[in-house]
PDB file of N, CA and C in Angstrom:
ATOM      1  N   UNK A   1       2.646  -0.424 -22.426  1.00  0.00           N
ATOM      2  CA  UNK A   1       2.679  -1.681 -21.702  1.00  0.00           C
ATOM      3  C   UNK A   1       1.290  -2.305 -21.762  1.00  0.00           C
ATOM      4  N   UNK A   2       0.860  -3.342 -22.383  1.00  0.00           N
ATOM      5  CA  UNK A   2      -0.143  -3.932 -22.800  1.00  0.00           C
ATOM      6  C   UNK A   2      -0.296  -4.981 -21.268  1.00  0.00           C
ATOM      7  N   UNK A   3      -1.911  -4.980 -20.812  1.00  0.00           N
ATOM      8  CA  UNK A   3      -2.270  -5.726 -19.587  1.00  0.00           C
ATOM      9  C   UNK A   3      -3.212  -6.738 -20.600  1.00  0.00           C
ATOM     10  N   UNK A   4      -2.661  -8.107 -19.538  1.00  0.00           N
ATOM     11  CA  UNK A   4      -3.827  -9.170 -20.217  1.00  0.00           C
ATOM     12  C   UNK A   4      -4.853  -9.705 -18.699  1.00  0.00           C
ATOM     13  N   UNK A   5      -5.982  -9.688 -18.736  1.00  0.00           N
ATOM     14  CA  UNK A   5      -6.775 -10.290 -17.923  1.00  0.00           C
ATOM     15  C   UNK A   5      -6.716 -12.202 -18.606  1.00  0.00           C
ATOM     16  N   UNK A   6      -6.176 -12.871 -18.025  1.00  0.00           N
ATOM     17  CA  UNK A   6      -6.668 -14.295 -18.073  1.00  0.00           C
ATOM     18  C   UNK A   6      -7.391 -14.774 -17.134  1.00  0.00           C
ATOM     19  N   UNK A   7      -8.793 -15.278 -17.765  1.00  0.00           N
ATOM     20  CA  UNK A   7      -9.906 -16.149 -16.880  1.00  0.00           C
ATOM     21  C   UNK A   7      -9.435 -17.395 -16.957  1.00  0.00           C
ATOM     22  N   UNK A   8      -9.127 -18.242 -15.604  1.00  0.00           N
ATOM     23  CA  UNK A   8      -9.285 -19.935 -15.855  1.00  0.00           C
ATOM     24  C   UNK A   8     -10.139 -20.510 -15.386  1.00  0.00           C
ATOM     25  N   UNK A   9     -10.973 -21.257 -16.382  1.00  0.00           N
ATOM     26  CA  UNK A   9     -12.315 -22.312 -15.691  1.00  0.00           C
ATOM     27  C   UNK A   9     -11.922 -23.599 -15.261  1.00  0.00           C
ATOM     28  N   UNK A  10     -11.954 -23.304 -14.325  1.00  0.00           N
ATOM     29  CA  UNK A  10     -12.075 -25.031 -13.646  1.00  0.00           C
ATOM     30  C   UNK A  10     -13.085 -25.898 -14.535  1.00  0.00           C
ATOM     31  N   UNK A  11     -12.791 -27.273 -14.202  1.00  0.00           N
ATOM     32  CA  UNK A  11     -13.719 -28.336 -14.928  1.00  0.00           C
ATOM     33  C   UNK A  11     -15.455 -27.634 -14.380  1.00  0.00           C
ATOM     34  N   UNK A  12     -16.368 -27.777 -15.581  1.00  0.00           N
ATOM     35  CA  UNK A  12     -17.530 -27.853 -15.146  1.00  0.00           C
ATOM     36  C   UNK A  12     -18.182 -28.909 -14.364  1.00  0.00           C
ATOM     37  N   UNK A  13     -19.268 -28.668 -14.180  1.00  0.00           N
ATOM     38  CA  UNK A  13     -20.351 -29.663 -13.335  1.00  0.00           C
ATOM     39  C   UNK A  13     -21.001 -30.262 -14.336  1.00  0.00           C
ATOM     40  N   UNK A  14     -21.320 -29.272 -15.105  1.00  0.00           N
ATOM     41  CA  UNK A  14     -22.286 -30.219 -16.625  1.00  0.00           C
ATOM     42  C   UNK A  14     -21.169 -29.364 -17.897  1.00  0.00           C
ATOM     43  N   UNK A  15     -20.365 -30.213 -18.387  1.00  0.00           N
ATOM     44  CA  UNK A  15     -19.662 -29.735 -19.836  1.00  0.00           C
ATOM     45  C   UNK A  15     -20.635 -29.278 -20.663  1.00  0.00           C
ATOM     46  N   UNK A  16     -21.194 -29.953 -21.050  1.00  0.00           N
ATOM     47  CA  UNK A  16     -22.657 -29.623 -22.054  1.00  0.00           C
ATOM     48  C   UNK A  16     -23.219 -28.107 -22.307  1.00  0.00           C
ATOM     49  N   UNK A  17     -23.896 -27.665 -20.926  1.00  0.00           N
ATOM     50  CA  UNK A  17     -24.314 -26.633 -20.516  1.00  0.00           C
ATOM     51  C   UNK A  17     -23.364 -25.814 -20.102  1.00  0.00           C
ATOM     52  N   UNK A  18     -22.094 -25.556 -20.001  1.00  0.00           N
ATOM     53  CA  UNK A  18     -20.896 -25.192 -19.710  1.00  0.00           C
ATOM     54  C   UNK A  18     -20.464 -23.836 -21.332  1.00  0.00           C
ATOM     55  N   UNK A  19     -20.661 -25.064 -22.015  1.00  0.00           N
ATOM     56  CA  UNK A  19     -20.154 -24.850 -23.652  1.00  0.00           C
ATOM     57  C   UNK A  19     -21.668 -23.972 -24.152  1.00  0.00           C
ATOM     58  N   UNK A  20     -22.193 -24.366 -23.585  1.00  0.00           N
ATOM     59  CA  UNK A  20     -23.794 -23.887 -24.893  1.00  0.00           C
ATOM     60  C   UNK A  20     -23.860 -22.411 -23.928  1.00  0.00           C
ATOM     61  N   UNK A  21     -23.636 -22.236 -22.503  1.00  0.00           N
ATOM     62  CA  UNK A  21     -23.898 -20.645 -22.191  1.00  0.00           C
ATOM     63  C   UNK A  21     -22.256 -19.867 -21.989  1.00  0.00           C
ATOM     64  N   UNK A  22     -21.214 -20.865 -22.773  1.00  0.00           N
ATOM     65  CA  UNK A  22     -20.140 -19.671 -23.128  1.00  0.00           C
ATOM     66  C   UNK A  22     -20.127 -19.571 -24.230  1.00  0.00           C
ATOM     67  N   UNK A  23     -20.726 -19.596 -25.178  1.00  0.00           N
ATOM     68  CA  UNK A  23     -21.146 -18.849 -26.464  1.00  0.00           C
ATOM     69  C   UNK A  23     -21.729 -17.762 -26.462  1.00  0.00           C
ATOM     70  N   UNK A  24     -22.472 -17.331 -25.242  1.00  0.00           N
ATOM     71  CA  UNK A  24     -23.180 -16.367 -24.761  1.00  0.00           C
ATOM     72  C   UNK A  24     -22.419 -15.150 -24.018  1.00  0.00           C
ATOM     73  N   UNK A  25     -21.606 -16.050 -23.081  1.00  0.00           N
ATOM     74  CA  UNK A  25     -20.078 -15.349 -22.126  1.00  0.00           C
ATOM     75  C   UNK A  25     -19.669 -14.680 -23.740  1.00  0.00           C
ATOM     76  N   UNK A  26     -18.835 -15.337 -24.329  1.00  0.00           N
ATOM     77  CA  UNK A  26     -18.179 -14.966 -25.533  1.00  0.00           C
ATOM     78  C   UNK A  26     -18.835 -13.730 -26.158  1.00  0.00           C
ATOM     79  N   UNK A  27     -20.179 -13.412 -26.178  1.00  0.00           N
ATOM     80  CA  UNK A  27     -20.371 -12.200 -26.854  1.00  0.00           C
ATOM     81  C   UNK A  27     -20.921 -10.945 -25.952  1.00  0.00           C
ATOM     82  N   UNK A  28     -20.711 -11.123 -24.771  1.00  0.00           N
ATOM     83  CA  UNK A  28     -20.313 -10.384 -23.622  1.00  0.00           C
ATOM     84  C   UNK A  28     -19.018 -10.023 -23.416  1.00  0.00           C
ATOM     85  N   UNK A  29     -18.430 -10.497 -23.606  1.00  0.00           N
ATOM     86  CA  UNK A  29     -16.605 -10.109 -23.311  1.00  0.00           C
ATOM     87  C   UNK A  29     -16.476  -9.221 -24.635  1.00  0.00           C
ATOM     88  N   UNK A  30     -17.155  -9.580 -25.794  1.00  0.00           N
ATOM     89  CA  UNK A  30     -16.814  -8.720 -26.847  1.00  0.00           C
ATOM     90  C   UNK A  30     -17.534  -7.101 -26.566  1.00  0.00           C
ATOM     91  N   UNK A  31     -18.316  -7.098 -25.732  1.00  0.00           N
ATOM     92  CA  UNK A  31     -18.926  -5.655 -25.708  1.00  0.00           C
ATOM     93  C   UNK A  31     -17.994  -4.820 -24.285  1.00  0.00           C
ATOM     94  N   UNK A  32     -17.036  -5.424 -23.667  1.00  0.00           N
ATOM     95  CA  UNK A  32     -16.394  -4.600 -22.871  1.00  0.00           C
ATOM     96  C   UNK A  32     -15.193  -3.727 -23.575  1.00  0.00           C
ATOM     97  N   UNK A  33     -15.315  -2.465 -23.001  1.00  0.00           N
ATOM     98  CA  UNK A  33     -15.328  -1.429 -23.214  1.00  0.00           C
ATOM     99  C   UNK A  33     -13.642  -1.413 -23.655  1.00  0.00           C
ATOM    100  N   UNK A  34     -13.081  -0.886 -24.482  1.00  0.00           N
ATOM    101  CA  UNK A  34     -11.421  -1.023 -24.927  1.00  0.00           C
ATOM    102  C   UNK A  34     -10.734  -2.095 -24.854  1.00  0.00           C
ATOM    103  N   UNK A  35     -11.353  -3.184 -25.340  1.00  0.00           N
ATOM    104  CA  UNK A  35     -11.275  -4.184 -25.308  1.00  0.00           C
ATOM    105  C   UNK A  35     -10.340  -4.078 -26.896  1.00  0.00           C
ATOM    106  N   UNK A  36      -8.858  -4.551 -26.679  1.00  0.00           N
ATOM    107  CA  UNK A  36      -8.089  -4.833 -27.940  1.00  0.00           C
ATOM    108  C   UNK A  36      -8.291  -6.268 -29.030  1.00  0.00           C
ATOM    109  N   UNK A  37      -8.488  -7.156 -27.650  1.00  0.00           N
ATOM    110  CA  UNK A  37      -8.827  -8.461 -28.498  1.00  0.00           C
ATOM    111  C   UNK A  37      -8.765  -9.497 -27.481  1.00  0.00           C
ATOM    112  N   UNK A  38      -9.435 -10.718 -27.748  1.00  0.00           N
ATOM    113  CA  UNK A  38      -9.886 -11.579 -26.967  1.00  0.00           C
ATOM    114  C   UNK A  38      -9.099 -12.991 -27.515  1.00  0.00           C
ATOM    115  N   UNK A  39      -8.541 -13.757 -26.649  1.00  0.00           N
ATOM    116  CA  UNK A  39      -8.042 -14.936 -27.486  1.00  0.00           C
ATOM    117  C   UNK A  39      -8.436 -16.100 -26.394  1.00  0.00           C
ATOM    118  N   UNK A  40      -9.587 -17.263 -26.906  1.00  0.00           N
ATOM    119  CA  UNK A  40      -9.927 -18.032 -26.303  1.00  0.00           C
ATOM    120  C   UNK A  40      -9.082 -19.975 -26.632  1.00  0.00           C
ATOM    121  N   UNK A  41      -9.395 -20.164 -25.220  1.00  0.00           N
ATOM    122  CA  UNK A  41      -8.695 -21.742 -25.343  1.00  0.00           C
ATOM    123  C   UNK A  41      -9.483 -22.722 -24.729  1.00  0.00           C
ATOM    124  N   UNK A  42      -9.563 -23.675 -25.235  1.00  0.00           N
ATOM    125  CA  UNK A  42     -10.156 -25.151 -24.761  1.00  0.00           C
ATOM    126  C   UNK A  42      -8.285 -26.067 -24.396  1.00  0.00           C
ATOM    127  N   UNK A  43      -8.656 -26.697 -22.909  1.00  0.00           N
ATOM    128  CA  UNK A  43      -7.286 -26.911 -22.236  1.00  0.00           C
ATOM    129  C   UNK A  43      -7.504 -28.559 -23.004  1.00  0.00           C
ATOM    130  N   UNK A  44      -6.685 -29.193 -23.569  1.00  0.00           N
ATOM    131  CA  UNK A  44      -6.462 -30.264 -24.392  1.00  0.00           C
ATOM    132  C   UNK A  44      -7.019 -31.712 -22.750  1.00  0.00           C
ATOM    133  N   UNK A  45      -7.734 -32.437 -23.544  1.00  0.00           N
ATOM    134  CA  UNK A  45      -7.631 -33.591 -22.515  1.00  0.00           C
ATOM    135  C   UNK A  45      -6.128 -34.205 -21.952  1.00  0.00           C
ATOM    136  N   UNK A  46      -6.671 -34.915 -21.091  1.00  0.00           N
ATOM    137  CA  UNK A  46      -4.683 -35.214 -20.634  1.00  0.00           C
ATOM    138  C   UNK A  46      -4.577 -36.830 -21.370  1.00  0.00           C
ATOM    139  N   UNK A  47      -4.127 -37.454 -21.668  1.00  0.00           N
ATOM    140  CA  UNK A  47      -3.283 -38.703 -22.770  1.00  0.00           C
ATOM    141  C   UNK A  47      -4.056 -39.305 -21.852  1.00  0.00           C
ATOM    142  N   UNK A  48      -3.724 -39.850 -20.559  1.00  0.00           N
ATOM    143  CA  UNK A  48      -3.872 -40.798 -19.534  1.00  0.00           C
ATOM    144  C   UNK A  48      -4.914 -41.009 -19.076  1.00  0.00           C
ATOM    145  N   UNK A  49      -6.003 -40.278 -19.624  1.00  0.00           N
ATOM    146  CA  UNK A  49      -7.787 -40.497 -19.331  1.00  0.00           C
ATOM    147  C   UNK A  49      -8.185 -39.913 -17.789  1.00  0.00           C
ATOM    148  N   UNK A  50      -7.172 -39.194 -17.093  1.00  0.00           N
ATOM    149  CA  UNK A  50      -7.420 -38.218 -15.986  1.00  0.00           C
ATOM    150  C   UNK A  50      -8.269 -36.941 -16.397  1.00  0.00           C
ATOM    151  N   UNK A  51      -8.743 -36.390 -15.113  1.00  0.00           N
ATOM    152  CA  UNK A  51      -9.292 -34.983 -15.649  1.00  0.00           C
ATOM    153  C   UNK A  51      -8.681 -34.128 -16.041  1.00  0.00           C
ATOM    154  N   UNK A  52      -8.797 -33.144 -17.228  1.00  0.00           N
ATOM    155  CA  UNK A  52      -7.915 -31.921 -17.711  1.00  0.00           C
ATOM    156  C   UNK A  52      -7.660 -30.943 -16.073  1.00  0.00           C
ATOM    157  N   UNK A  53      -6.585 -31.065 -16.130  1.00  0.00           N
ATOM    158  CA  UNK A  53      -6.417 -29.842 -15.185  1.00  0.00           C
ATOM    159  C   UNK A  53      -7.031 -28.353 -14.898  1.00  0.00           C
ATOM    160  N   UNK A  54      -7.629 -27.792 -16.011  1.00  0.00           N
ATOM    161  CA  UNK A  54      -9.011 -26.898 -16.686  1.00  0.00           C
ATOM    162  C   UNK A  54      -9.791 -27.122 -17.457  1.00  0.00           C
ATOM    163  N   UNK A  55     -10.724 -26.411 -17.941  1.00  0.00           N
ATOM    164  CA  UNK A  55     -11.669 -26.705 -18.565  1.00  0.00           C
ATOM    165  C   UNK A  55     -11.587 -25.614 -19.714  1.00  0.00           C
ATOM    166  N   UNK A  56     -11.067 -23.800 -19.435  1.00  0.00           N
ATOM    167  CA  UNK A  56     -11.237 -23.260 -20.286  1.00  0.00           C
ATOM    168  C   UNK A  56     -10.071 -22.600 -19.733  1.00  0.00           C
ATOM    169  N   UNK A  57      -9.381 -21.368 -20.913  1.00  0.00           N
ATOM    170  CA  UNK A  57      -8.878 -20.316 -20.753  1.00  0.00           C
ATOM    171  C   UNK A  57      -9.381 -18.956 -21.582  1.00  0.00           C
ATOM    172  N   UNK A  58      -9.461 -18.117 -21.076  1.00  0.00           N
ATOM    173  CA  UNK A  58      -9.504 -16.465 -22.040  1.00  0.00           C
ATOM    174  C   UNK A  58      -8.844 -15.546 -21.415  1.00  0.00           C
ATOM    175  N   UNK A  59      -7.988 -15.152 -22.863  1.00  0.00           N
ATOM    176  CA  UNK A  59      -6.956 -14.162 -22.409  1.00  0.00           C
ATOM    177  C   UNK A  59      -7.541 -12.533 -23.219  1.00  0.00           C
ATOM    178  N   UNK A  60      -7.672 -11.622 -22.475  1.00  0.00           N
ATOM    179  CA  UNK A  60      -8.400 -10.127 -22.926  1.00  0.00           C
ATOM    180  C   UNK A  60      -7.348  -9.419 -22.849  1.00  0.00           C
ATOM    181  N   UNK A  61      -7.139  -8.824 -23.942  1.00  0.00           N
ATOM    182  CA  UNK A  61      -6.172  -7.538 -23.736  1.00  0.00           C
ATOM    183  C   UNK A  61      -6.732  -6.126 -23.994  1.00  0.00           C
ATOM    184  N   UNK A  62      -5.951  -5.207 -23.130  1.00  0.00           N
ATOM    185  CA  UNK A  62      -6.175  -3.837 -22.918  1.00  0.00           C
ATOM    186  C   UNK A  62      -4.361  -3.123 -23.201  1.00  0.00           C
ATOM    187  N   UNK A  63      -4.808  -1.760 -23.023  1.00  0.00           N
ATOM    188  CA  UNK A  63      -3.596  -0.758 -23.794  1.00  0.00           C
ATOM    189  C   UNK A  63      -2.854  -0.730 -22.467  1.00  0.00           C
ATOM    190  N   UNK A  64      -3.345  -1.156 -21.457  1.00  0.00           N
ATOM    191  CA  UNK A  64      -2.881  -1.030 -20.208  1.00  0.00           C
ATOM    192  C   UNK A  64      -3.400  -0.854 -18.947  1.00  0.00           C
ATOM    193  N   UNK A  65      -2.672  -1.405 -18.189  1.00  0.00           N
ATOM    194  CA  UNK A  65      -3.744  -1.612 -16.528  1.00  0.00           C
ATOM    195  C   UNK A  65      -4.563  -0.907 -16.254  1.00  0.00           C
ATOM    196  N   UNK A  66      -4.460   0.334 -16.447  1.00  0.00           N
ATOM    197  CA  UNK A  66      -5.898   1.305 -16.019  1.00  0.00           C
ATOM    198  C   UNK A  66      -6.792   1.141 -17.177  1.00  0.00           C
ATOM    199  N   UNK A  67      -6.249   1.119 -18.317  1.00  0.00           N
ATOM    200  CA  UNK A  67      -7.777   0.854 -18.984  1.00  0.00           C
ATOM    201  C   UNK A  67      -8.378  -0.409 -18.873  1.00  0.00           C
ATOM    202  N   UNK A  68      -7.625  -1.647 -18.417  1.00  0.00           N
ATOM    203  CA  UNK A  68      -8.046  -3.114 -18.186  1.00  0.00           C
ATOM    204  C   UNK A  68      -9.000  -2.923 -17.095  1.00  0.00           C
ATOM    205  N   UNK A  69      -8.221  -1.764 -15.767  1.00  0.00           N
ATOM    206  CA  UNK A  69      -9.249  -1.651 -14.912  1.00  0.00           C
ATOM    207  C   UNK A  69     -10.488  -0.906 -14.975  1.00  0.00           C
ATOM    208  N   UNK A  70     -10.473  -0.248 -15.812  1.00  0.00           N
ATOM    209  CA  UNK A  70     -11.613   0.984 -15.839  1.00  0.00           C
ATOM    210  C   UNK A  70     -12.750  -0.288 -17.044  1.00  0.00           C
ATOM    211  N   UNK A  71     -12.046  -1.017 -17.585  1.00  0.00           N
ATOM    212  CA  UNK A  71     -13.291  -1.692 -18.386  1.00  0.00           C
ATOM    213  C   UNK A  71     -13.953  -2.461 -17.557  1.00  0.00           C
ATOM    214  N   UNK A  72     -13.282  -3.101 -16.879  1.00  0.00           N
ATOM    215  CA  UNK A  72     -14.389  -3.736 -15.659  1.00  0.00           C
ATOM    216  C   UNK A  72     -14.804  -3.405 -14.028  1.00  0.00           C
ATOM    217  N   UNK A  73     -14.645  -1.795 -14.314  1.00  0.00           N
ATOM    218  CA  UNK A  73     -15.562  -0.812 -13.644  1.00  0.00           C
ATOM    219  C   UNK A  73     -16.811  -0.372 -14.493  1.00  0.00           C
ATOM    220  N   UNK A  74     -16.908  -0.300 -15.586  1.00  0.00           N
ATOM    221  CA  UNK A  74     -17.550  -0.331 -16.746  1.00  0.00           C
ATOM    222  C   UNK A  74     -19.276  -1.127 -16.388  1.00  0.00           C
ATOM    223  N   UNK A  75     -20.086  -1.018 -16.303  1.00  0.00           N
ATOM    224  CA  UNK A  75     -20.992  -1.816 -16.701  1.00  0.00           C
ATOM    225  C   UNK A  75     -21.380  -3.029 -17.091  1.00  0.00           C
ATOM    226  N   UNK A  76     -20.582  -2.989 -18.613  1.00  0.00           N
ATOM    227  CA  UNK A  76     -20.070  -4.291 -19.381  1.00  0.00           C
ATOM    228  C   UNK A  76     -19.259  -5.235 -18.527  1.00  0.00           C
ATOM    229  N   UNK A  77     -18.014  -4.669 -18.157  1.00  0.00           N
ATOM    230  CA  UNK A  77     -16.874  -5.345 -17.722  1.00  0.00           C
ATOM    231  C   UNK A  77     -17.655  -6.084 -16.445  1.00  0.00           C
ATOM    232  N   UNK A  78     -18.787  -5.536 -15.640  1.00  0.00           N
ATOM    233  CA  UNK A  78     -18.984  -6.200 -14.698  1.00  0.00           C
ATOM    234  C   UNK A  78     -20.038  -6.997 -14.727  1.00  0.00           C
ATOM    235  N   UNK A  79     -20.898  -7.128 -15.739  1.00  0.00           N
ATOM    236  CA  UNK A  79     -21.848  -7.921 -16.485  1.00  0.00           C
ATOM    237  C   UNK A  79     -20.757  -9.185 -16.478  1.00  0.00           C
ATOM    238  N   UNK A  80     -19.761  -8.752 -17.504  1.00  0.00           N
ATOM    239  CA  UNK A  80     -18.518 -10.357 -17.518  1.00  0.00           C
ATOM    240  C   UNK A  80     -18.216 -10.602 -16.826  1.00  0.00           C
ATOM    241  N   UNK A  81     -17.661 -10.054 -15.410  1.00  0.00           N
ATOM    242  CA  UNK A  81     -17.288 -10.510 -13.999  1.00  0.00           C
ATOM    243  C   UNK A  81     -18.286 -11.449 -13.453  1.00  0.00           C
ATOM    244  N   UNK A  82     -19.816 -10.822 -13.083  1.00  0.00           N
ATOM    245  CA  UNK A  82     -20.928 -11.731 -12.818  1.00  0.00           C
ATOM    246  C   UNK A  82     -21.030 -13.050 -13.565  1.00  0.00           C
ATOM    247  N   UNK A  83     -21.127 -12.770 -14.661  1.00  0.00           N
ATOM    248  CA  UNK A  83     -21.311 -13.760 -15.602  1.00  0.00           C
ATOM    249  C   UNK A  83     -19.988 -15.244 -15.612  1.00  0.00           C
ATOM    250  N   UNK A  84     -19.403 -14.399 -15.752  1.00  0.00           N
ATOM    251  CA  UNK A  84     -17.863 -15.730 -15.595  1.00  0.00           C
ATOM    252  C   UNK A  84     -18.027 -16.499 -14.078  1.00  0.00           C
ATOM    253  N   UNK A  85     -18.730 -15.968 -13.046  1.00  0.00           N
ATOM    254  CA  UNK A  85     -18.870 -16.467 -12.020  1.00  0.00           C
ATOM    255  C   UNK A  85     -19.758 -17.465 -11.848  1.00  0.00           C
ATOM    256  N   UNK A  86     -21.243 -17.330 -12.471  1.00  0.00           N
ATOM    257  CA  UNK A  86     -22.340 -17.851 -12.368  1.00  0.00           C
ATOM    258  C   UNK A  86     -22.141 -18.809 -13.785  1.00  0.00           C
ATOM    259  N   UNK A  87     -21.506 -18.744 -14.527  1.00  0.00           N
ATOM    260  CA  UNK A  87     -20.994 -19.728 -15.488  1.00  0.00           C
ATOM    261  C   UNK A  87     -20.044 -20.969 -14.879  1.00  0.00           C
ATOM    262  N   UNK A  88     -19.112 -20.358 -14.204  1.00  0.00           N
ATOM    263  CA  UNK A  88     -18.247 -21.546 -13.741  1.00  0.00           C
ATOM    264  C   UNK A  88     -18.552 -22.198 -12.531  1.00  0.00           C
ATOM    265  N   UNK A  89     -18.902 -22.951 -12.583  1.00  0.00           N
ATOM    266  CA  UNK A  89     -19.915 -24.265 -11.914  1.00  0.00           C
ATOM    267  C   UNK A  89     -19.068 -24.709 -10.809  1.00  0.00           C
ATOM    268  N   UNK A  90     -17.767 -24.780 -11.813  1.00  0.00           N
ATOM    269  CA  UNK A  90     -16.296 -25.558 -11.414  1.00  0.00           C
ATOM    270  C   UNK A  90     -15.079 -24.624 -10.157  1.00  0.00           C
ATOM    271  N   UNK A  91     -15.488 -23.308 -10.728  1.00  0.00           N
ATOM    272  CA  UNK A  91     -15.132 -22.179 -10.078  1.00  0.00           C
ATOM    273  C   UNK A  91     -14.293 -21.312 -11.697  1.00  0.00           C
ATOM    274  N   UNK A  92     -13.983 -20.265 -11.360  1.00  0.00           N
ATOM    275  CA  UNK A  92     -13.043 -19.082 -12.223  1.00  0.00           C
ATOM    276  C   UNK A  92     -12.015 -18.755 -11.322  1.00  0.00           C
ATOM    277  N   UNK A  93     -10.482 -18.368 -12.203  1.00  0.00           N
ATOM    278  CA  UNK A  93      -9.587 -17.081 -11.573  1.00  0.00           C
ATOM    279  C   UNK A  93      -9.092 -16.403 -12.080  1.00  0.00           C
ATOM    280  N   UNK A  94      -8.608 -15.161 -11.879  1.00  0.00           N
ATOM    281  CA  UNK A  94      -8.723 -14.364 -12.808  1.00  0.00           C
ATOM    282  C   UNK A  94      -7.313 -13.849 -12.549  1.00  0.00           C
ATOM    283  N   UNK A  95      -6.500 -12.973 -13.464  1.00  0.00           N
ATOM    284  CA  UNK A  95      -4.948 -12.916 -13.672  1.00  0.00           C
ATOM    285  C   UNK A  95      -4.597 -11.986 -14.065  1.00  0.00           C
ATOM    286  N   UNK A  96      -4.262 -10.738 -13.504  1.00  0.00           N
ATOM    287  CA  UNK A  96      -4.076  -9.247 -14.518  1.00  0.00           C
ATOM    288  C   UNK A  96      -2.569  -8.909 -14.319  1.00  0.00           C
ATOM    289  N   UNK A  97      -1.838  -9.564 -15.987  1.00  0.00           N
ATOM    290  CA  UNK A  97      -0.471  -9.522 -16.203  1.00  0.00           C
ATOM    291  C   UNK A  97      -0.211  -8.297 -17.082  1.00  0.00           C
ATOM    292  N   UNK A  98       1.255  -8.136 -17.201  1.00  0.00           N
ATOM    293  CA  UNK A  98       1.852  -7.068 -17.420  1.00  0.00           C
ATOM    294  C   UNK A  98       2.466  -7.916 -18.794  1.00  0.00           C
ATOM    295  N   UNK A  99       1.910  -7.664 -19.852  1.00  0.00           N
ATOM    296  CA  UNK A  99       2.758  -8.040 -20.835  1.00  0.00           C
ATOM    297  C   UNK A  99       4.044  -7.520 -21.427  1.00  0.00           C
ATOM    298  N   UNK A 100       5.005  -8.487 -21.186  1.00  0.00           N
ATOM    299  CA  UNK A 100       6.396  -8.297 -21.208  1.00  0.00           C
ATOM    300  C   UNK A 100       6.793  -8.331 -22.393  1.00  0.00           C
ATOM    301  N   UNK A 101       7.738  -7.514 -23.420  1.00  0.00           N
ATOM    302  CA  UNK A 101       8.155  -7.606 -24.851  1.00  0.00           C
ATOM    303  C   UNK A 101       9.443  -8.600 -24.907  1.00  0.00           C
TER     304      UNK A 101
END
């Protein structure tokens, strides 16, 4: 049973600086620990010139909930916890699903 952690970023405060220190996030998430694979998203503007409802998504997968949890008991994993926090300006939330076949 494969667990996915999804982060959602709220809109930033400064986009700019948002984007230039998650390039940085991004190669932090790659050093947590049983980490299967990482799949990142930029949330599309909305047609109507309103604000995007988010700003970012990342979805992390693990072999399963205890190892999802034990990676961010990990060192690493909590380096990315800090980090996703003090990155999102806008705020973060975070989502630990049970991937269904």
């Amino acid at each position: 049973m494969t667990a996915k952690l999804t982060m959602i970023y709220a809109n930033p405060v400064d986009e700019e600086e948002f984007e230039r220190r998650y390039k940085a996030h991004k190669e932090l998430v790659s050093q947590v620990p049983d980490l299967l694979r990482a799949e990142y998203g930029k949330v599309f503007p909305k047609e109507d010139g309103t604000p995007r409802p988010r700003w970012r998504t990342a979805d992390l997968y693990f072999a399963d909930y205890d190892t999802a949890v034990a990676a961010f008991d990990h060192e690493n994993g909590m380096a990315v916890g800090r980090d996703a926090f003090d990155l999102a300006t806008g705020g973060v939330e975070f989502l630990l699903s049970d991937i269904e076949d």
